[in-house]
Protein backbone atom coordinates (compact mmCIF):
# COMPACT_ATOMS: atom_id res chain seq x y z
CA UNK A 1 -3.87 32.08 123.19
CA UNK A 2 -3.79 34.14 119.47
CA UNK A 3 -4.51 32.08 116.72
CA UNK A 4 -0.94 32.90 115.58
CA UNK A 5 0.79 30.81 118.14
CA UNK A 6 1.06 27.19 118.34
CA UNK A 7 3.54 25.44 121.15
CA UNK A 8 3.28 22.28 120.36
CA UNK A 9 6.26 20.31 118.98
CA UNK A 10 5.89 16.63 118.34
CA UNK A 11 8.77 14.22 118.42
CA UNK A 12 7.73 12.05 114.82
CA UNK A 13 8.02 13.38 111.35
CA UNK A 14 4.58 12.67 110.81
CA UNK A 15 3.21 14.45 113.91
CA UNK A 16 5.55 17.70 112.96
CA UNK A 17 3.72 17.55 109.52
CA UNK A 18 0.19 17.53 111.17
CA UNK A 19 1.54 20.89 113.85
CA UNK A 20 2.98 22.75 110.51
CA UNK A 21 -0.32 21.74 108.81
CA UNK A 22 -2.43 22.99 111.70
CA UNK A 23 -0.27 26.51 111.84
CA UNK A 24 -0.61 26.97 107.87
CA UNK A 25 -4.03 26.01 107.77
CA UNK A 26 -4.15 29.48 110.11
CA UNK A 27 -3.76 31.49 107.41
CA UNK A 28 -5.26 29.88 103.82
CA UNK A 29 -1.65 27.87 103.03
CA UNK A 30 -2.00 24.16 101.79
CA UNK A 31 -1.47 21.94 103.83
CA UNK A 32 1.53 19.52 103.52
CA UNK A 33 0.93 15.41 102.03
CA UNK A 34 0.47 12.90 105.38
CA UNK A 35 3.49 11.33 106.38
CA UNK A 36 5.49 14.46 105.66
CA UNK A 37 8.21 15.84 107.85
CA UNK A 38 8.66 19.19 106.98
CA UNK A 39 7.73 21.85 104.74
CA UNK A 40 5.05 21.36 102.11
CA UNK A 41 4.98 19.66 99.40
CA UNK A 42 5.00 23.03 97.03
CA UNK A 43 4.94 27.12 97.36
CA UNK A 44 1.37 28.29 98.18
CA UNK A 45 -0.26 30.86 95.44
CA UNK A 46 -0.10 33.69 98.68
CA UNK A 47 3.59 33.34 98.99
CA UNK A 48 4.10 32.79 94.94
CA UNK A 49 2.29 36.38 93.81
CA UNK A 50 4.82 37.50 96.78
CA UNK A 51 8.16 35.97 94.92
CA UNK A 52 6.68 37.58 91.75
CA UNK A 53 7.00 41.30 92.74
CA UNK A 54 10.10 41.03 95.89
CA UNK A 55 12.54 39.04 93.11
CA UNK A 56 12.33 42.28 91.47
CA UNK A 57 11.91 44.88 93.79
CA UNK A 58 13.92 43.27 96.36
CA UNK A 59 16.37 41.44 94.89
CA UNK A 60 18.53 40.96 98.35
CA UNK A 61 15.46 39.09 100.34
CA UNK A 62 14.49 36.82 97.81
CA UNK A 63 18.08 35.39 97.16
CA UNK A 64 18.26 34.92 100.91
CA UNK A 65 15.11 33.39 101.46
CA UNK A 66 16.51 31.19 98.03
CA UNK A 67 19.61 29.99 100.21
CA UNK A 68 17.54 29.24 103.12
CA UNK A 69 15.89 26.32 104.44
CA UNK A 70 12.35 27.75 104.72
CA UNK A 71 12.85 27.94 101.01
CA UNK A 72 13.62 24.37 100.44
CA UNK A 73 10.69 23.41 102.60
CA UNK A 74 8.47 25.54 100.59
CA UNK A 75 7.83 27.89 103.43
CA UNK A 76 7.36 30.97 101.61
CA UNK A 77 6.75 35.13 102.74
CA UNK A 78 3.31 34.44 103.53
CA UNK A 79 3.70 31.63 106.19
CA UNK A 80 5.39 34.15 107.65
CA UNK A 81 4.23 37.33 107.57
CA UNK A 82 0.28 36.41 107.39
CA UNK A 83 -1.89 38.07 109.73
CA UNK A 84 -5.76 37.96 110.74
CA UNK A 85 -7.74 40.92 110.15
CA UNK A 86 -7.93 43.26 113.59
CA UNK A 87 -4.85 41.83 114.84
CA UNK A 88 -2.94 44.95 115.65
CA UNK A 89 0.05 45.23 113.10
CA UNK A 90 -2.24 43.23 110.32
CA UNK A 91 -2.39 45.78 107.18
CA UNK A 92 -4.04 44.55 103.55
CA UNK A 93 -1.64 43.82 101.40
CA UNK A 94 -2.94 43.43 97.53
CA UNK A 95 -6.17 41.61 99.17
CA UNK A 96 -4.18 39.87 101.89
CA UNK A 97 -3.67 40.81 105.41
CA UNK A 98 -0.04 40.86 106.56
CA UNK A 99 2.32 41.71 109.07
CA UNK A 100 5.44 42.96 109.07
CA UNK A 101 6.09 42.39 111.86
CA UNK A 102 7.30 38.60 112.43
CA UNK A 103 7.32 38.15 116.09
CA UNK A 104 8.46 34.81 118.16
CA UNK A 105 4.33 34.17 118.09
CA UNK A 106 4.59 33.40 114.66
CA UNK A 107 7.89 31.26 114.30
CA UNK A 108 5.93 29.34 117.26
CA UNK A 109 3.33 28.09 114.80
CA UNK A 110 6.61 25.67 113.40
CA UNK A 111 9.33 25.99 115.80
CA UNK A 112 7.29 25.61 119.27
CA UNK A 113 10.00 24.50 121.71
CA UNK A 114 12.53 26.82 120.69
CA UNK A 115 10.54 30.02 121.28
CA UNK A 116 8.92 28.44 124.68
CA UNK A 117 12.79 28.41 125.54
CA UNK A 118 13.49 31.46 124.39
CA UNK A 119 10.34 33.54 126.05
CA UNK A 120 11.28 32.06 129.42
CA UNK A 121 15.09 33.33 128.74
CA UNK A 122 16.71 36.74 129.81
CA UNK A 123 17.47 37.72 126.47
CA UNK A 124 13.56 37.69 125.80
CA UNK A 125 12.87 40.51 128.19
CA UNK A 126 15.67 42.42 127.52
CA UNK A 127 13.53 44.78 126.13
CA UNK A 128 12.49 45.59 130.08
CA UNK A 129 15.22 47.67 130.28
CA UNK A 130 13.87 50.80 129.22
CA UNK A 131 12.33 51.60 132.39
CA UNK A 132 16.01 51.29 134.11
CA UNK A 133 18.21 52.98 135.34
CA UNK A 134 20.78 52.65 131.99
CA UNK A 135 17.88 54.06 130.01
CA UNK A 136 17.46 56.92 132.44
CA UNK A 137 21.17 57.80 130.57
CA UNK A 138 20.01 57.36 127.55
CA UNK A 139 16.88 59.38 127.72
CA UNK A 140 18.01 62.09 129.81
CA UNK A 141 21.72 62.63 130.85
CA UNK A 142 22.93 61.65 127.17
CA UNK A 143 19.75 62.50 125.11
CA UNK A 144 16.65 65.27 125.20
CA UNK A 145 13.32 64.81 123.82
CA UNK A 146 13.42 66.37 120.75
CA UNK A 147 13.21 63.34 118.81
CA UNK A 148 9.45 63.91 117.44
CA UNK A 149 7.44 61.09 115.67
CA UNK A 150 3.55 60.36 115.38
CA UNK A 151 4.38 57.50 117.63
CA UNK A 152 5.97 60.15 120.09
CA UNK A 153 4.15 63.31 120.00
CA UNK A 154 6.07 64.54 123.28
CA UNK A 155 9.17 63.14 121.55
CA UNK A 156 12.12 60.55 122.40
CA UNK A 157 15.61 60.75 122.72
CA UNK A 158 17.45 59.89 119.89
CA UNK A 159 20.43 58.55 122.16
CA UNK A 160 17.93 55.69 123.12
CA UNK A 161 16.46 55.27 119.62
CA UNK A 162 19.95 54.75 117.99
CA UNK A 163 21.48 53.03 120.65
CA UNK A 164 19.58 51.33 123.90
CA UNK A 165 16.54 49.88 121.79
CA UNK A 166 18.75 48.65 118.83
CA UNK A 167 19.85 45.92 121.35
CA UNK A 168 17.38 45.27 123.81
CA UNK A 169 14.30 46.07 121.73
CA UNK A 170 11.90 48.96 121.14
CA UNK A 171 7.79 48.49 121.87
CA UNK A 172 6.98 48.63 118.30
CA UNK A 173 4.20 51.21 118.00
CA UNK A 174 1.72 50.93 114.74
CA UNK A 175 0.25 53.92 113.84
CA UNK A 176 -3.56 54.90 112.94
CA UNK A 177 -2.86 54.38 108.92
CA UNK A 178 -1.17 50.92 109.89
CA UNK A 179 2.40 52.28 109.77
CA UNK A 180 5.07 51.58 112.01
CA UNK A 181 6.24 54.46 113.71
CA UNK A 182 9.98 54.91 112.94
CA UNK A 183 11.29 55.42 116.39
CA UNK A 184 10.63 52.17 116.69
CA UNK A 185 11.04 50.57 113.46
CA UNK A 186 13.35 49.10 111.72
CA UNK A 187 13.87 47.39 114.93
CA UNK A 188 15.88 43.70 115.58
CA UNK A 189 16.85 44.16 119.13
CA UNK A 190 16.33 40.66 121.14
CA UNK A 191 13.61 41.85 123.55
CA UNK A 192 11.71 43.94 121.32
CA UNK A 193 8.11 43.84 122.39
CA UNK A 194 5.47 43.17 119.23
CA UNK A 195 2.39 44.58 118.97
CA UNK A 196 1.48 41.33 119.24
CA UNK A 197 2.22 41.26 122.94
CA UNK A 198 5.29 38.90 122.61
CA UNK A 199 8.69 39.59 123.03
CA UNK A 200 11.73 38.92 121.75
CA UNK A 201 13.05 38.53 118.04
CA UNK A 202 14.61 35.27 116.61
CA UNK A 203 15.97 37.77 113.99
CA UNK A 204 18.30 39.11 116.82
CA UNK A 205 20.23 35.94 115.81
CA UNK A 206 19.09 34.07 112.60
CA UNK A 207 18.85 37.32 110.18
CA UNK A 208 16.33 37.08 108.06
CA UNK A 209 15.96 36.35 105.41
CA UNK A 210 18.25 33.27 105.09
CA UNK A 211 18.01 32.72 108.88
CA UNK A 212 21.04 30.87 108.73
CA UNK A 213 22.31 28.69 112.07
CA UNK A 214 25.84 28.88 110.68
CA UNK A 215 25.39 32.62 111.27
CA UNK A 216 23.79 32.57 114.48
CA UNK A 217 26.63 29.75 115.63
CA UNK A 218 29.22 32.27 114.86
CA UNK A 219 30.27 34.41 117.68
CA UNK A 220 30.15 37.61 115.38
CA UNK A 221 26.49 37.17 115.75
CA UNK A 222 26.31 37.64 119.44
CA UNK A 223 28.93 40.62 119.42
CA UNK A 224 25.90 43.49 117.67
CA UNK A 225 25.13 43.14 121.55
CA UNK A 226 27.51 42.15 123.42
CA UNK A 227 30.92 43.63 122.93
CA UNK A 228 31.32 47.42 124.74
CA UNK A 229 32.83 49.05 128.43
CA UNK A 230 29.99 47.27 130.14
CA UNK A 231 29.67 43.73 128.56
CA UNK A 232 32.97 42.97 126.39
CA UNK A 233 31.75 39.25 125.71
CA UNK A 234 32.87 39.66 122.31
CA UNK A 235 36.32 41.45 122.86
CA UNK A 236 37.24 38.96 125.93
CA UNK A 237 36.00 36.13 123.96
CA UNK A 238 38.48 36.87 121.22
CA UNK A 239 41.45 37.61 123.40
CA UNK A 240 40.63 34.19 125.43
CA UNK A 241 42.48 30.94 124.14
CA UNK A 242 39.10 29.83 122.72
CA UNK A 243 38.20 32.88 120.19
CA UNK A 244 41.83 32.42 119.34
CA UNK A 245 41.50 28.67 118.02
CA UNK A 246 38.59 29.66 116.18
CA UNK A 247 39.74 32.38 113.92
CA UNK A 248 42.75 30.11 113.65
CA UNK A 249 40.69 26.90 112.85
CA UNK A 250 37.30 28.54 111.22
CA UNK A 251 37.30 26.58 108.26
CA UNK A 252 37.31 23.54 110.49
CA UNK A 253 34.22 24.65 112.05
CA UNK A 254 31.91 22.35 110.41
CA UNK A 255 29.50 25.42 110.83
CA UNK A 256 26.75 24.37 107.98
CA UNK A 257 26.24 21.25 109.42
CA UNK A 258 22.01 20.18 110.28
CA UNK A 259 24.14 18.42 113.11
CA UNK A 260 26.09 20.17 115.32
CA UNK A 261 27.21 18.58 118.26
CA UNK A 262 30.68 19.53 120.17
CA UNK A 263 33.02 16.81 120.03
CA UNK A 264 31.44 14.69 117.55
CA UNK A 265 31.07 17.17 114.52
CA UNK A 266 34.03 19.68 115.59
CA UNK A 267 36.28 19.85 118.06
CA UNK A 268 38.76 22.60 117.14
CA UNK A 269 37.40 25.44 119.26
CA UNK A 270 33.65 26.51 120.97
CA UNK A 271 32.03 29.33 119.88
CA UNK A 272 29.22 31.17 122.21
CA UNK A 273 26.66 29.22 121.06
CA UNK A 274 28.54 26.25 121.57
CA UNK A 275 28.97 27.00 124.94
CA UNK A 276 25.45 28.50 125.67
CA UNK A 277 22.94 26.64 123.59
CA UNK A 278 24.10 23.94 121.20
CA UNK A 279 23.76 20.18 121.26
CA UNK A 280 26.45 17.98 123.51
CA UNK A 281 26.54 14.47 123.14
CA UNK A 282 23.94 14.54 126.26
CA UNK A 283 21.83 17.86 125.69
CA UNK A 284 19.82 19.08 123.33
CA UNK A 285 19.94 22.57 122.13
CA UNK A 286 18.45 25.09 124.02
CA UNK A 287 17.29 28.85 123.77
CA UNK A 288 17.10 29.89 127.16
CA UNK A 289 20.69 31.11 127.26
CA UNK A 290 20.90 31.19 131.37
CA UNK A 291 20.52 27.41 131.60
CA UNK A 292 24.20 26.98 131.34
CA UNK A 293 25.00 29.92 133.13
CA UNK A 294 26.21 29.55 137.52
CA UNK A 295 26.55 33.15 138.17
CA UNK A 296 24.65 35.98 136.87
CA UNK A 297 27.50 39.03 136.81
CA UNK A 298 25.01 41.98 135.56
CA UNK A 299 24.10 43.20 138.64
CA UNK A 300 26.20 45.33 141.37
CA UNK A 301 26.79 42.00 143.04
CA UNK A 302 26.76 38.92 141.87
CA UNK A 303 23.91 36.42 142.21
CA UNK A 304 23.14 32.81 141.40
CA UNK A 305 21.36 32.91 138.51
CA UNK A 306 17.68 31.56 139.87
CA UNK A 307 17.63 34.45 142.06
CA UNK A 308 17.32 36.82 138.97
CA UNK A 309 15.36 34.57 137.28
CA UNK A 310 12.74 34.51 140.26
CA UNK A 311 12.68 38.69 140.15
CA UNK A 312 11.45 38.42 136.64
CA UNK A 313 9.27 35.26 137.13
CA UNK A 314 10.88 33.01 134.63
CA UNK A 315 11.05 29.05 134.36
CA UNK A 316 14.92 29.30 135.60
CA UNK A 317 13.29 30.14 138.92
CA UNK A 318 13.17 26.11 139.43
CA UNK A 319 16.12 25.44 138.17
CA UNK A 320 19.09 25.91 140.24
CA UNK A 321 22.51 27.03 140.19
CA UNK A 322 24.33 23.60 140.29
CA UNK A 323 22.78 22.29 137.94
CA UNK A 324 22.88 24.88 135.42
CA UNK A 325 27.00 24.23 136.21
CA UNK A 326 26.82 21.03 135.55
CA UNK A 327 25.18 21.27 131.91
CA UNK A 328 28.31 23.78 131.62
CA UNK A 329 30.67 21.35 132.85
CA UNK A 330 29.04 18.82 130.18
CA UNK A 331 30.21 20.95 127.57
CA UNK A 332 33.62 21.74 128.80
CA UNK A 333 34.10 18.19 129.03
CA UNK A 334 33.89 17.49 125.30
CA UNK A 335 37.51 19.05 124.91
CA UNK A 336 38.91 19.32 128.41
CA UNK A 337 39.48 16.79 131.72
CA UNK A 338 37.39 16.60 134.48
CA UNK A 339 40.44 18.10 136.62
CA UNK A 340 40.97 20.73 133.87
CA UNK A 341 36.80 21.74 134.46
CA UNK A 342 36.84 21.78 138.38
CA UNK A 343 39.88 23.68 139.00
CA UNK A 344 38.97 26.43 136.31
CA UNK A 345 35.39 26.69 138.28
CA UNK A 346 37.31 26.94 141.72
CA UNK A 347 39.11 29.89 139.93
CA UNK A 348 36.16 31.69 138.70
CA UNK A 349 34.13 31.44 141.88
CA UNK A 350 37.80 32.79 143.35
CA UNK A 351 37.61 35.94 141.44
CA UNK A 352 33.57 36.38 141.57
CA UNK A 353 33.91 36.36 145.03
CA UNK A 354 36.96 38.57 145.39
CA UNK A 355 34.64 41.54 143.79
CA UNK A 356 31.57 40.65 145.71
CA UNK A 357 33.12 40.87 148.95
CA UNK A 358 36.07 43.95 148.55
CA UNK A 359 34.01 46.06 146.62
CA UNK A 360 30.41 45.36 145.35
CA UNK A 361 28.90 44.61 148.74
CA UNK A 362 30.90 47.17 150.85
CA UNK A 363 30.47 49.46 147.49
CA UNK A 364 27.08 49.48 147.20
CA UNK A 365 26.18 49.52 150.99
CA UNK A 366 28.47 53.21 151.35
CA UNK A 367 26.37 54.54 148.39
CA UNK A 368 23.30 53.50 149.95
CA UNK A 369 24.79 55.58 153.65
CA UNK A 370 25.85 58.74 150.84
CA UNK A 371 22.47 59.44 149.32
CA UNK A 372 20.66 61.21 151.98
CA UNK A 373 24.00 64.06 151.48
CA UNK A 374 23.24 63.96 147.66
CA UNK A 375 21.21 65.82 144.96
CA UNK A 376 18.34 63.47 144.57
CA UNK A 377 18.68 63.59 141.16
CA UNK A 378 19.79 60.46 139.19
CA UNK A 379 23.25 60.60 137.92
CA UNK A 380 23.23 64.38 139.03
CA UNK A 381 25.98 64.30 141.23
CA UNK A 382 29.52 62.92 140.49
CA UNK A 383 29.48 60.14 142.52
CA UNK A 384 26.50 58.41 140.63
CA UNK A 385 28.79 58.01 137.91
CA UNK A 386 31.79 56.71 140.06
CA UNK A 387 29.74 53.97 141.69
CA UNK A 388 28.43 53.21 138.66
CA UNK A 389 31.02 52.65 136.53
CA UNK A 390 32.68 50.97 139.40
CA UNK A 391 30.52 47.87 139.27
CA UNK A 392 28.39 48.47 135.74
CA UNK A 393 31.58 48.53 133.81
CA UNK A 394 35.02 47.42 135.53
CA UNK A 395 33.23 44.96 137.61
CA UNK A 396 31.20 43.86 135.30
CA UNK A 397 34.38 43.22 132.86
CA UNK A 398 36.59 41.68 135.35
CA UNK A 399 33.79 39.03 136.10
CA UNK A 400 33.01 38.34 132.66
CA UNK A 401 36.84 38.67 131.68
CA UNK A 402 36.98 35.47 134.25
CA UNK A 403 33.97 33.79 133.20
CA UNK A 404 35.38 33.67 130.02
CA UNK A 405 39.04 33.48 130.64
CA UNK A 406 39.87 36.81 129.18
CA UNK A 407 43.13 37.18 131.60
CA UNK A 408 43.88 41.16 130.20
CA UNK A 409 39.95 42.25 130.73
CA UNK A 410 39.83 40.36 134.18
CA UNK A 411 42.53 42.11 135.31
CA UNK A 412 43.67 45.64 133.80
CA UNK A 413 40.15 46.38 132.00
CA UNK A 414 38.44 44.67 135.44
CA UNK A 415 39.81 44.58 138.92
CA UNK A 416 42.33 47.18 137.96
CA UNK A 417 39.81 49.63 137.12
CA UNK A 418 37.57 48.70 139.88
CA UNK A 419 40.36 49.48 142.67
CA UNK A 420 41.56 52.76 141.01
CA UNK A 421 38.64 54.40 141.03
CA UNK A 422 37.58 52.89 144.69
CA UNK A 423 40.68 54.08 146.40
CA UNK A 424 41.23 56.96 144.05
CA UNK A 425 37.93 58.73 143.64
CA UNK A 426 35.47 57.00 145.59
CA UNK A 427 36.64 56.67 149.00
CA UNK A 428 37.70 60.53 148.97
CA UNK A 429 33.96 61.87 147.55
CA UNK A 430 32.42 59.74 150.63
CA UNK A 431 35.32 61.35 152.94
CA UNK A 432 34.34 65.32 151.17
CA UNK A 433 30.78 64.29 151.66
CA UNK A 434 31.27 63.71 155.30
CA UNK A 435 33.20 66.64 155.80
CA UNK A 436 30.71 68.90 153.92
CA UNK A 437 27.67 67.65 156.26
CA UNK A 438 28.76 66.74 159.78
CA UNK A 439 28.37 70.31 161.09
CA UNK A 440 25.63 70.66 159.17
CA UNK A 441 22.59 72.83 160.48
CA UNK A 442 20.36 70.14 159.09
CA UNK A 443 20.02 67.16 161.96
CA UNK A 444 19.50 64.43 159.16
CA UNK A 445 22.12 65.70 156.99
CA UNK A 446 24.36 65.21 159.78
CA UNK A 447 23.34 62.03 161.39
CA UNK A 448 23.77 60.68 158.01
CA UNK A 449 27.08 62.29 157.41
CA UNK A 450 27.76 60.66 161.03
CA UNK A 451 27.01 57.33 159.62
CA UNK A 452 28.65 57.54 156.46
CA UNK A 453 31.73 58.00 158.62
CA UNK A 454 30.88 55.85 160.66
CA UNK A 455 30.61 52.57 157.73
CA UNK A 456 33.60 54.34 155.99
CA UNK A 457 35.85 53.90 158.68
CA UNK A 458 34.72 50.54 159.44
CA UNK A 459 35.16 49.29 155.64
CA UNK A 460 38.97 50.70 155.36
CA UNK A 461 39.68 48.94 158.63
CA UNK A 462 38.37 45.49 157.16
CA UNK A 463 41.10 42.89 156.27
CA UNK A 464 40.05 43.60 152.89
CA UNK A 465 40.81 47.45 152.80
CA UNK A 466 43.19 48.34 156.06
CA UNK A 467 46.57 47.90 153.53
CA UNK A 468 44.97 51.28 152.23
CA UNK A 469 45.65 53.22 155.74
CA UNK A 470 49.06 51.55 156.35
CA UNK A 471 47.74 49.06 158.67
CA UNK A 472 48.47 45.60 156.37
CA UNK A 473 48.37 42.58 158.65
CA UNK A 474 52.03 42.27 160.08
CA UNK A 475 52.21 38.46 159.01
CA UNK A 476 51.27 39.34 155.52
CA UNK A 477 53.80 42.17 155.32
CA UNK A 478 56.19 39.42 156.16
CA UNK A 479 55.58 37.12 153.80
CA UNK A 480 55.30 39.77 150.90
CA UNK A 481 58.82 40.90 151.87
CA UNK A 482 60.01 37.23 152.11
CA UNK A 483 58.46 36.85 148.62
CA UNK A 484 59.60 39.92 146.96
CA UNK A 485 63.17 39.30 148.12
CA UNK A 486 63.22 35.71 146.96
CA UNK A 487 62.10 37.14 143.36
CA UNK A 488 65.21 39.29 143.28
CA UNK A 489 67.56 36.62 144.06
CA UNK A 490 65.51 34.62 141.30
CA UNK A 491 66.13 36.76 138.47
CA UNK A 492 69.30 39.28 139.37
């Protein structure tokens, strides 16, 4: 384990004083007086000669590390930013070494349990994503490779650059002369990896320099990421009865408080983190985001959420779906009954399950019978981006639109969407695809176009799909007559 990185976090003042003593020690600081909680007990000369030039030449950082806390506990730019000689970002720096590079290694020599949370969280290896298939988008369908940088000889695609990695992270790349390379840098995306080998970036959320929690509480914060036609978090969140108490109620917030706790210190509306991560009256805060979470809605279908953390080996594996809903529930409980809670969860897993069964599974399964009749070229043929869309976007919105009752992006943004383009465009490439292949002189391309056929006509003929061939279930058409003549008589 680097030098850099400490995990330990002790539970008395006077222990945290020895851990931030051991970490500073690291790198020349003083170290604070025994008995000490936190901080030191003044600025070290390293991080003073730093002050002396950045309040001039960077007047902006230095009156943000002035409002922050790190400044008040005489934490200072070179607590931060120091760096061992032959580590592989460290650069001398008027006769110090230095990164610039802050990665969740070094906030780990203070704040241990938080970044052991947040490594073992999703958000830490979002950065993974740029050997997916969303990047394959960005790199090639949307972008080219004539992005050139000493980092990327062969070049990049700016599409990514600008867009992908400013979210989910770039692998920053130092150069021979100690640089960083500028494809990759600036870079604050929440998976970045470091050169240090860790990922993730606690700047994601508390920008530095004042690394504020107030800032990271509010739900702006979370929407540089999450907002967009695949993951509307912030737009559903706004249009959902809780963003709307909090704009209504933000100076009721309480949002500068040390203490934080739901219930106790406000009450007037939940923000994401309030939800996802901050205290209860029974919890501590946490930074693994997916320990509140019962469903995880990024995939094609839906899957409890220790089944994705298993794929990428991650703590959550252990940790299992019911109980992840019940730290949920413990939240929802500070402002609404027990009733209230269960019946809203009965509705979610209603609607999760709706899209699993009528379209992702069935969905996914007739792409799967359609590829050997298609280009083998990714997104080179136009029902890539039908299917796609299908269950990256709409379905992705309408479960997340539930999740986070967002009624407008459940329904005409989600589900909506999701049986337009099913019935509309998807169902008639499959049928063109089987027409274009069963006589086909190739004997695969026509067994295959046999079995497309074949799991076509067996999906519209499922309860779920035969209203599309005129064949609804007699007793249903009944009662939707009943129903519909009941609602005249209601309102002529």
């Amino acid at each position: 384990m680097s030098d850099r990185f400490m995990w330990t976090r002790t539970a008395s003042a006077a222990a945290a004083a020895v851990v931030l003593a051991g970490a500073l020690c690291l790198v020349g600081a003083p170290q604070p007086a025994a008995g000490q909680a936190f901080g030191l007990p003044e600025l070290s000369a390293e991080s003073r000669a730093c002050v002396d030039c950045h309040k001039k030449d960077n007047i902006g950082l230095y009156q943000q590390w002035g409002s922050s806390k790190h400044y008040r506990g005489n934490v200072g730019c070179y607590e931060c930013h120091a760096a061992r000689p032959g580590e592989p970002d460290a650069k001398l720096h008027y006769e110090k070494y230095i990164s610039v590079v802050v990665s969740p290694k070094d906030c780990g020599r203070c704040h241990g349990r938080e970044v052991e949370e947040f490594i073992g969280s999703h958000h830490s290896k979002a950065g993974r994503i740029l050997g997916s298939l969303d990047n394959v988008l960005a790199e090639v369908v949307e972008g080219n490779s004539a992005f050139v940088t000493p980092g990327f000889p062969e070049g990049a695609s700016a599409a990514a650059v600008n867009g992908c990695w400013q979210c989910h992270g770039a692998q920053i790349k130092v150069l021979a002369d100690g640089r960083l390379d500028p494809a990759t840098w600036p870079n604050s995306g929440i998976g970045r990896i470091n050169p240090d080998g860790s990922e993730g970036s606690c700047n994601a959320c508390h920008t530095r320099h004042s690394f504020s929690a107030a800032q990271a509480r509010h739900p702006d914060t979370c929407g540089k990421c999450h907002m967009g036609p695949d993951h509307p978090q912030k737009e559903i969140y706004e249009e959902s009865k809780h963003g709307i108490a909090f704009f209504a109620n933000q100076d009721k917030m309480n949002l500068e408080s040390a203490k934080w706790i739901v219930g106790e210190d406000y009450s007037a509306a939940p923000t994401c983190a309030t939800c996802h991560m901050s205290q209860t009256r029974t919890q501590n805060v946490t930074h693994d985001v997916g320990m509140r979470i019962s469903w995880n809605n990024r995939p094609a279908v839906s899957v409890r959420p220790e089944v994705a953390d298993k794929k990428m080996n991650l703590p959550g594996q252990n940790v299992g779906w019911e109980a992840r809903r019940d730290h949920m529930k413990d939240v929802c409980t500070a402002c609404h009954a027990k009733n209230w809670v269960e019946n809203w969860y009965v509705q979610y897993d209603g609607l999760v399950e709706l899209y699993n069964e009528k379209f992702g599974k069935p969905g996914g399964a007739l792409y799967a019978a359609a590829k050997p009749l298609l280009k083998p070229v990714a997104f080179g043929n136009p029902l890539d981006f039908v299917w796609f869309e299908i269950w990256h976007h709409e379905g992705r919105r309408a479960r997340h639109g539930a999740a986070m009752m967002g009624p407008d992006y459940t329904h005409w943004h989600g589900t909506y969407e999701v049986a337009k383009h099913f019935y509309s465009e998807y169902v008639p490439m499959l049928e063109e695809l089987v027409e274009a292949n069963k006589t086909s002189a190739d004997p695969a391309k026509a067994k295959a176009a046999e079995e497309l056929r074949e799991l076509l006509h067996q999906t519209l003929e499922s309860p779920n799909h035969r209203w599309f061939l005129g064949k609804m279930d007699p007793a249903e058409k009944e009662r939707r007559a009943k129903a519909a003549e009941e609602f005249k008589k209601r309102y002529q």
